[in-house]
N, C-alpha and C. Protein backbone atom coordinates (compact mmCIF):
# COMPACT_ATOMS: atom_id res chain seq x y z
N UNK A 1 17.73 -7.50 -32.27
CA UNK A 1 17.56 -6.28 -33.03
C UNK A 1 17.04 -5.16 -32.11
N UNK A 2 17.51 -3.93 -32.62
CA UNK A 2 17.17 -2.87 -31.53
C UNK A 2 16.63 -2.24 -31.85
N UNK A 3 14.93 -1.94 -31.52
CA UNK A 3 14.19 -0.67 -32.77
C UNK A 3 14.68 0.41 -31.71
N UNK A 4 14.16 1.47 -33.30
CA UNK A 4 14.56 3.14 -32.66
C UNK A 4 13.33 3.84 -32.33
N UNK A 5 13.25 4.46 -31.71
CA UNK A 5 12.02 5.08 -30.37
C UNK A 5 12.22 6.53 -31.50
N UNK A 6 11.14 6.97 -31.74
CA UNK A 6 10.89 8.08 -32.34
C UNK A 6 10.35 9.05 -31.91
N UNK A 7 10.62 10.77 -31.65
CA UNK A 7 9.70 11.50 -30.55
C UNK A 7 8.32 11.68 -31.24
N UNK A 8 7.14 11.60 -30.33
CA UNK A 8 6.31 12.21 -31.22
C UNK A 8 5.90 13.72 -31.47
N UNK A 9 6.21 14.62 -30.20
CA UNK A 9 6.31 15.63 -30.04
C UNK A 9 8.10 16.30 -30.66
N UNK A 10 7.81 17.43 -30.90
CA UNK A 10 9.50 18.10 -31.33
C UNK A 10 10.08 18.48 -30.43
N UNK A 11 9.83 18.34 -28.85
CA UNK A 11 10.44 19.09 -27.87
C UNK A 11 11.76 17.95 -27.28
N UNK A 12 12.64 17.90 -27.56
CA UNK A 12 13.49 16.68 -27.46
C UNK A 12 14.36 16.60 -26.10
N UNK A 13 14.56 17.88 -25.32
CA UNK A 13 15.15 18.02 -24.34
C UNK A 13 14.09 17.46 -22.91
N UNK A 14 15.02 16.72 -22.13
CA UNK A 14 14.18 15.62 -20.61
C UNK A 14 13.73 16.85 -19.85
N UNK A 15 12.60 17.39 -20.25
CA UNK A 15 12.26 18.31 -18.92
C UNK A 15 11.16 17.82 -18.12
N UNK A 16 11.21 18.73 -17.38
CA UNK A 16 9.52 17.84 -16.12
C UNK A 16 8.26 18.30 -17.31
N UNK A 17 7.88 18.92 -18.23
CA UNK A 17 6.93 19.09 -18.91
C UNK A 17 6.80 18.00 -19.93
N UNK A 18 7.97 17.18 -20.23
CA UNK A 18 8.30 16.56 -21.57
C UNK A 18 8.67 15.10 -20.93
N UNK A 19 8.00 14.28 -19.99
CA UNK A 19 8.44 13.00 -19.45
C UNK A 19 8.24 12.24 -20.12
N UNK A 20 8.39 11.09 -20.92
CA UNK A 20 7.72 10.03 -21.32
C UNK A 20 8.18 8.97 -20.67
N UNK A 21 7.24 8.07 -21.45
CA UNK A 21 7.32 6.55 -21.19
C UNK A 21 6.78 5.61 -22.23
N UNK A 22 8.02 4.23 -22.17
CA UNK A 22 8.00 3.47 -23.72
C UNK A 22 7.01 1.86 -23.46
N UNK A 23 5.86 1.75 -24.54
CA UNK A 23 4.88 1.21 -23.90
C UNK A 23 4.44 0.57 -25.27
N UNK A 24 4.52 -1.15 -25.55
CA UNK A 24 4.20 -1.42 -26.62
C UNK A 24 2.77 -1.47 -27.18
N UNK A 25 2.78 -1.28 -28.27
CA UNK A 25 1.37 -0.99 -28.34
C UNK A 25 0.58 -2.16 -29.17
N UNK A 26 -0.48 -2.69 -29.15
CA UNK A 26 -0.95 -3.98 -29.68
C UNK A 26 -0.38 -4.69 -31.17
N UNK A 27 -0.28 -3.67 -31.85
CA UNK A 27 0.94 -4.05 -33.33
C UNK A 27 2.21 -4.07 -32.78
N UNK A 28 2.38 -4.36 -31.64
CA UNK A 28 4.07 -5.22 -31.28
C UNK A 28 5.30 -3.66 -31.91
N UNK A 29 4.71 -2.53 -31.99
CA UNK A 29 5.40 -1.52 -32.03
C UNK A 29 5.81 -0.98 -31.07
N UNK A 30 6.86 -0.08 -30.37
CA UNK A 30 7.22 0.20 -29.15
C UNK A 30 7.13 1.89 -29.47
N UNK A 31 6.36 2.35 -28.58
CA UNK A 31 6.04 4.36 -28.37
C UNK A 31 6.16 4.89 -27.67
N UNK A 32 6.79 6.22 -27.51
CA UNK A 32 6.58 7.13 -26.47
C UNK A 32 4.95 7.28 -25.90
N UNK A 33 5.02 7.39 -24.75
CA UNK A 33 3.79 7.90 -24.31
C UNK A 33 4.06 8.84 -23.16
N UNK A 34 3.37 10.58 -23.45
CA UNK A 34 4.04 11.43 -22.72
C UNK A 34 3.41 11.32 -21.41
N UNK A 35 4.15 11.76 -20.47
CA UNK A 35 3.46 11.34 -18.80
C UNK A 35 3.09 12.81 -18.79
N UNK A 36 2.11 13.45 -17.90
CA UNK A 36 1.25 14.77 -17.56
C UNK A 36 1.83 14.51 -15.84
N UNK A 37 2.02 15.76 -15.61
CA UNK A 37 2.50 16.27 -14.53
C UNK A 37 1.59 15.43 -13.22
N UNK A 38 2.02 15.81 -12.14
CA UNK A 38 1.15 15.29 -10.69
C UNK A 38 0.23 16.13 -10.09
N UNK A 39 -0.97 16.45 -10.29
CA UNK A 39 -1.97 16.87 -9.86
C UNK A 39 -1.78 17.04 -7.99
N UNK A 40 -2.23 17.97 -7.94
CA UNK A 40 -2.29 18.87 -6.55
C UNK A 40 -3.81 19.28 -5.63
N UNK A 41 -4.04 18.98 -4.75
CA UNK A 41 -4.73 19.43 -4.15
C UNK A 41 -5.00 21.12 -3.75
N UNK A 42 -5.92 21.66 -3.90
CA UNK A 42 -5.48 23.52 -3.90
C UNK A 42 -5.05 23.52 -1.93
N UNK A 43 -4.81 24.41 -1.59
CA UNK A 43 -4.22 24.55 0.03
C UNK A 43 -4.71 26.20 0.06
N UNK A 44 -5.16 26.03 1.69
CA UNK A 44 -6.33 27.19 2.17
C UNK A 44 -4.84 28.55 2.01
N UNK A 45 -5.53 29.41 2.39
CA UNK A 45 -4.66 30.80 2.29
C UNK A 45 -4.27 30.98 2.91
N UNK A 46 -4.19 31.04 4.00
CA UNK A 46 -3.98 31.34 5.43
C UNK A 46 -3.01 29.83 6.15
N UNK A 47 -3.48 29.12 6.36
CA UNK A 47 -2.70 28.46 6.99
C UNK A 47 -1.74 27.20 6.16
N UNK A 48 -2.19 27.12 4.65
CA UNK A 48 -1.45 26.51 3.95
C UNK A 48 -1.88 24.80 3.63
N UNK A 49 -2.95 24.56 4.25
CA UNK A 49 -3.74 23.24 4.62
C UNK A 49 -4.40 22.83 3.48
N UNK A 50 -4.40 21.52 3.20
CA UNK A 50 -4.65 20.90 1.78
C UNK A 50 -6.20 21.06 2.29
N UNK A 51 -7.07 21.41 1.24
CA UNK A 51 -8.71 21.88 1.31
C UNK A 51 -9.36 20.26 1.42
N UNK A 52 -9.82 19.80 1.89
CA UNK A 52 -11.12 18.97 1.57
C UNK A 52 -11.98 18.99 1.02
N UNK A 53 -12.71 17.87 0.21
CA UNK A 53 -13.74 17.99 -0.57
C UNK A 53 -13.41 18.68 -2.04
N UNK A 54 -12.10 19.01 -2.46
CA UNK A 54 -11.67 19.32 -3.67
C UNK A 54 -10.35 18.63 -4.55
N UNK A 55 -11.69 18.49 -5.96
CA UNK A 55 -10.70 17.72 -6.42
C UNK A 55 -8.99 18.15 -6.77
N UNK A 56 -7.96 17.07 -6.65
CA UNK A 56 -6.84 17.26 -7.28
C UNK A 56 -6.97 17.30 -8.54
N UNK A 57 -5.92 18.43 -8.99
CA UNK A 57 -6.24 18.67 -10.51
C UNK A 57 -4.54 19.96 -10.80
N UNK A 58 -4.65 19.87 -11.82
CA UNK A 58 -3.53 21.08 -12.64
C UNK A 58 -4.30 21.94 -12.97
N UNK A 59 -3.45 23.33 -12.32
CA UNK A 59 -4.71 24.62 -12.78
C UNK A 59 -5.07 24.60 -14.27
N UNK A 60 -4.69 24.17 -15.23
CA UNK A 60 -4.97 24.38 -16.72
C UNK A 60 -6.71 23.39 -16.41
N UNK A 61 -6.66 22.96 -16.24
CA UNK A 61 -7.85 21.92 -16.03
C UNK A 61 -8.91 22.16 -14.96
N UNK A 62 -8.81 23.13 -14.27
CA UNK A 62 -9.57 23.95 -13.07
C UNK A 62 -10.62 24.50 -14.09
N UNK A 63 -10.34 25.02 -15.00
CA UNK A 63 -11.99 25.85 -15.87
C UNK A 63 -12.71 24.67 -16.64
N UNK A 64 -12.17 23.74 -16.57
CA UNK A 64 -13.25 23.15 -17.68
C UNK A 64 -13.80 22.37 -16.67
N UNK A 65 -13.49 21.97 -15.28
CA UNK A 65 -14.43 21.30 -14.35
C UNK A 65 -15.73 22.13 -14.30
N UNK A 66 -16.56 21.24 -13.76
CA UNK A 66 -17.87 21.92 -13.03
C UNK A 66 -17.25 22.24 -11.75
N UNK A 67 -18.12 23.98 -11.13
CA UNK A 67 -18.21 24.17 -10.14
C UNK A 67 -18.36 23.51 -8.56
N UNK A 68 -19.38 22.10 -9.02
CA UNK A 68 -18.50 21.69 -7.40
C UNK A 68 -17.71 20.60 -7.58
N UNK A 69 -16.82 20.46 -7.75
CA UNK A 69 -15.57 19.93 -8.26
C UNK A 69 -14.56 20.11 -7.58
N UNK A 70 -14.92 22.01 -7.66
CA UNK A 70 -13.70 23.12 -7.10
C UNK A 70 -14.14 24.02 -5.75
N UNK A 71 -15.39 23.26 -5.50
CA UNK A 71 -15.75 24.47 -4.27
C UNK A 71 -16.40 23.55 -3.55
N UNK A 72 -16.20 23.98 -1.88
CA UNK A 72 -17.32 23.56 -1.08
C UNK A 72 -18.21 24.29 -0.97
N UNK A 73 -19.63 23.62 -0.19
CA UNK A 73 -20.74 24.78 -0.38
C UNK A 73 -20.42 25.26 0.88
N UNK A 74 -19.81 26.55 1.40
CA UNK A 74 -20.25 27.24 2.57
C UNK A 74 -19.16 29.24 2.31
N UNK A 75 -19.10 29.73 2.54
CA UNK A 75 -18.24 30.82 2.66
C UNK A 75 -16.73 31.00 2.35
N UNK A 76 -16.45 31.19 1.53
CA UNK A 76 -15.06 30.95 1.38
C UNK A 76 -14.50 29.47 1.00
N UNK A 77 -15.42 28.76 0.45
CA UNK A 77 -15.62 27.54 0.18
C UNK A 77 -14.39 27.71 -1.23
N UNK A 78 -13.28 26.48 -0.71
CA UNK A 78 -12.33 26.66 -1.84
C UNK A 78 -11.23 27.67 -1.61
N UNK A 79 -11.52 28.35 -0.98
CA UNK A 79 -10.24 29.09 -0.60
C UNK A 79 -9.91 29.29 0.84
N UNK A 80 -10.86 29.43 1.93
CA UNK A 80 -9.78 28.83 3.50
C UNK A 80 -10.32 27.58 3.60
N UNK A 81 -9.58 27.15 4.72
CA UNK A 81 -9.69 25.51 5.39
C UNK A 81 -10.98 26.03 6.47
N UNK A 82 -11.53 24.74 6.96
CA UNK A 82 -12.95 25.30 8.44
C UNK A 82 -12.50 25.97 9.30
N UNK A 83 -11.22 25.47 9.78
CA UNK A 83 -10.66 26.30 10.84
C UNK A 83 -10.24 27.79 10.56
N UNK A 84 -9.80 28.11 9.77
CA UNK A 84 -9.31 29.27 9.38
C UNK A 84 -11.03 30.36 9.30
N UNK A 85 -11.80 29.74 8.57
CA UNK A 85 -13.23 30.35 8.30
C UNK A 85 -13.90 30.95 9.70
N UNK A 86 -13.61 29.46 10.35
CA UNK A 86 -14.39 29.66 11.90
C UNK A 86 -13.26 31.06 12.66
N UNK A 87 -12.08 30.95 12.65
CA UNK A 87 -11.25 31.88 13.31
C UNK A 87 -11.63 33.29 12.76
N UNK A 88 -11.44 33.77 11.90
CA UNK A 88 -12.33 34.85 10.70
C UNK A 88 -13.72 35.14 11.35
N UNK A 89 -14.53 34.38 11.46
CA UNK A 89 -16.22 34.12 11.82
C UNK A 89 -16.56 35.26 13.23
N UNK A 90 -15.12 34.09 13.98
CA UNK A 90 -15.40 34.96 15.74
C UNK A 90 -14.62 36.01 15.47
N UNK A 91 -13.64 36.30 15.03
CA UNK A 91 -12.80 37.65 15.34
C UNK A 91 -13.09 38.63 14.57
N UNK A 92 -14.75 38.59 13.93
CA UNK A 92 -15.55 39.37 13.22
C UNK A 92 -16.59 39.56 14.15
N UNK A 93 -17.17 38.62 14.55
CA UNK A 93 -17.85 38.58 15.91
C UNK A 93 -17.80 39.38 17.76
N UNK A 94 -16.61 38.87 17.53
CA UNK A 94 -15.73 40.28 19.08
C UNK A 94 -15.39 41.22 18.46
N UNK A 95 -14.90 41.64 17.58
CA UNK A 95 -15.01 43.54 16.64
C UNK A 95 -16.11 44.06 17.16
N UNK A 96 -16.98 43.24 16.63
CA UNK A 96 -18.29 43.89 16.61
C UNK A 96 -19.08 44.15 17.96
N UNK A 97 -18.78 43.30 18.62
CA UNK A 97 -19.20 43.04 20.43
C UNK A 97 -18.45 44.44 21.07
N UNK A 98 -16.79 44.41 20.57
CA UNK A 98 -16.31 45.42 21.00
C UNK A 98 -17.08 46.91 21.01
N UNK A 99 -17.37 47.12 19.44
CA UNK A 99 -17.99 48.48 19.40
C UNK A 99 -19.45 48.76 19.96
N UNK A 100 -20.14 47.62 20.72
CA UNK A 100 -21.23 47.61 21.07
C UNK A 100 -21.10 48.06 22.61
N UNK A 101 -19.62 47.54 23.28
CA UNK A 101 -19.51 47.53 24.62
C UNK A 101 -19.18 48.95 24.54
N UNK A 102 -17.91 49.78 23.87
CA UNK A 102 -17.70 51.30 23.77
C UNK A 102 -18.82 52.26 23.49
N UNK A 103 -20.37 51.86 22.45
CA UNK A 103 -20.96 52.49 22.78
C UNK A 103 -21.84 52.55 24.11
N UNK A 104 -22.05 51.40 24.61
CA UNK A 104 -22.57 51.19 25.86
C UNK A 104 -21.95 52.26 27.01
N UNK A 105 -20.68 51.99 27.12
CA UNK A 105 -19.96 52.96 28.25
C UNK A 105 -19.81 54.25 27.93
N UNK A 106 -19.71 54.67 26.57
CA UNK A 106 -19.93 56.17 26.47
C UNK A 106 -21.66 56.91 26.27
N UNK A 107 -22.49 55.82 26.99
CA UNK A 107 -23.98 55.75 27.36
C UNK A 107 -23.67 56.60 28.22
N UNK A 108 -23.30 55.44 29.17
CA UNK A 108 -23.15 55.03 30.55
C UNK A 108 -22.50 56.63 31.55
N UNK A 109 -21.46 57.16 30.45
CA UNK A 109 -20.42 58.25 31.00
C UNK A 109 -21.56 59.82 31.17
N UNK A 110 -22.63 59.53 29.80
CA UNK A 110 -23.26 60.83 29.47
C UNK A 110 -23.32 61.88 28.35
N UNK A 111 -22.22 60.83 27.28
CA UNK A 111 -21.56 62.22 26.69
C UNK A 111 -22.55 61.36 25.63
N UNK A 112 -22.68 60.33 25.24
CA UNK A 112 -23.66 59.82 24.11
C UNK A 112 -25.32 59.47 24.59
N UNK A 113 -25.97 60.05 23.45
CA UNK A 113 -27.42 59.78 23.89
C UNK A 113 -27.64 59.13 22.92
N UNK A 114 -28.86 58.13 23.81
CA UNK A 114 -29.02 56.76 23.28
C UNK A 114 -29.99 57.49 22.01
N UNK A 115 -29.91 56.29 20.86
CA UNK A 115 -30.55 56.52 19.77
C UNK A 115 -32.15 56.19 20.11
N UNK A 116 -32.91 57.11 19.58
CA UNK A 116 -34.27 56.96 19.52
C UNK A 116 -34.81 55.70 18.49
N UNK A 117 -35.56 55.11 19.58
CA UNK A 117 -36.19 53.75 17.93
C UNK A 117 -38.00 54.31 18.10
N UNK A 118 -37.52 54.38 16.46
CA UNK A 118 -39.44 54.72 16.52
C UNK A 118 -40.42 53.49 16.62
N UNK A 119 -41.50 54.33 17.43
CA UNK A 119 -42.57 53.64 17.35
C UNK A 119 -43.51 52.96 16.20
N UNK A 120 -44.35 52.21 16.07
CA UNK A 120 -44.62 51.59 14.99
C UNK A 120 -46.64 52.60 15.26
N UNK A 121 -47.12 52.69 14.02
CA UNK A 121 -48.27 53.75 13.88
C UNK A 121 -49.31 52.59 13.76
N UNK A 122 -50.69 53.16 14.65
CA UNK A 122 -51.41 52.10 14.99
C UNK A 122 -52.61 52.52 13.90
């Protein structure tokens, strides 16, 4: 005898949202049971690198986690990879070195005078 599989949902067309699978259930009845998509790791911005330390999950399900779940603790935690952070870190670092060396040499030339630092009142 051949039982008939009944949907339980009304969406009847095989899409990737609508997978099931037929799974008897302890009363010797046979059911759909819908399958949920494959969970993803989030990937940094920049270089495209699966994040560490964060869970896989489907964005619908990203707000109802707790916060560290979805974040590491440091800067940009959750959205670049270390390497990417650290690259960012120094090439914020030599910017800044840069404009220290240009004011130095336009010291150096005459045309800039050095800034006065005040004294502290005794």
């Amino acid at each position: 005898m051949v039982q008939r599989l009944t949907l339980r949902r009304r969406l009847s067309y095989n899409t990737r949202s609508n997978r099931r699978r037929v799974v008897r259930t302890p009363g010797g009845r046979l059911v759909y049971l819908y399958m949920k998509k494959q969970r993803s790791v989030p990937r940094c911005g920049q270089c495209k690198e699966k994040l560490k330390g964060i869970q896989p999950t489907r964005p619908s399900e990203r707000p109802r986690m707790c916060r560290r779940l979805k974040t590491v603790s440091r800067s940009f935690g959750g959205v670049l990879c270390h390497k990417c952070l650290k690259e960012k870190i120094v090439r914020a670092f030599l910017i800044d070195e840069q404009k220290v060396v240009k004011v130095l040499k336009a010291q150096a030339m005459g045309t800039l005078k050095a800034p006065k630092i005040p004294k502290a009142k005794k």
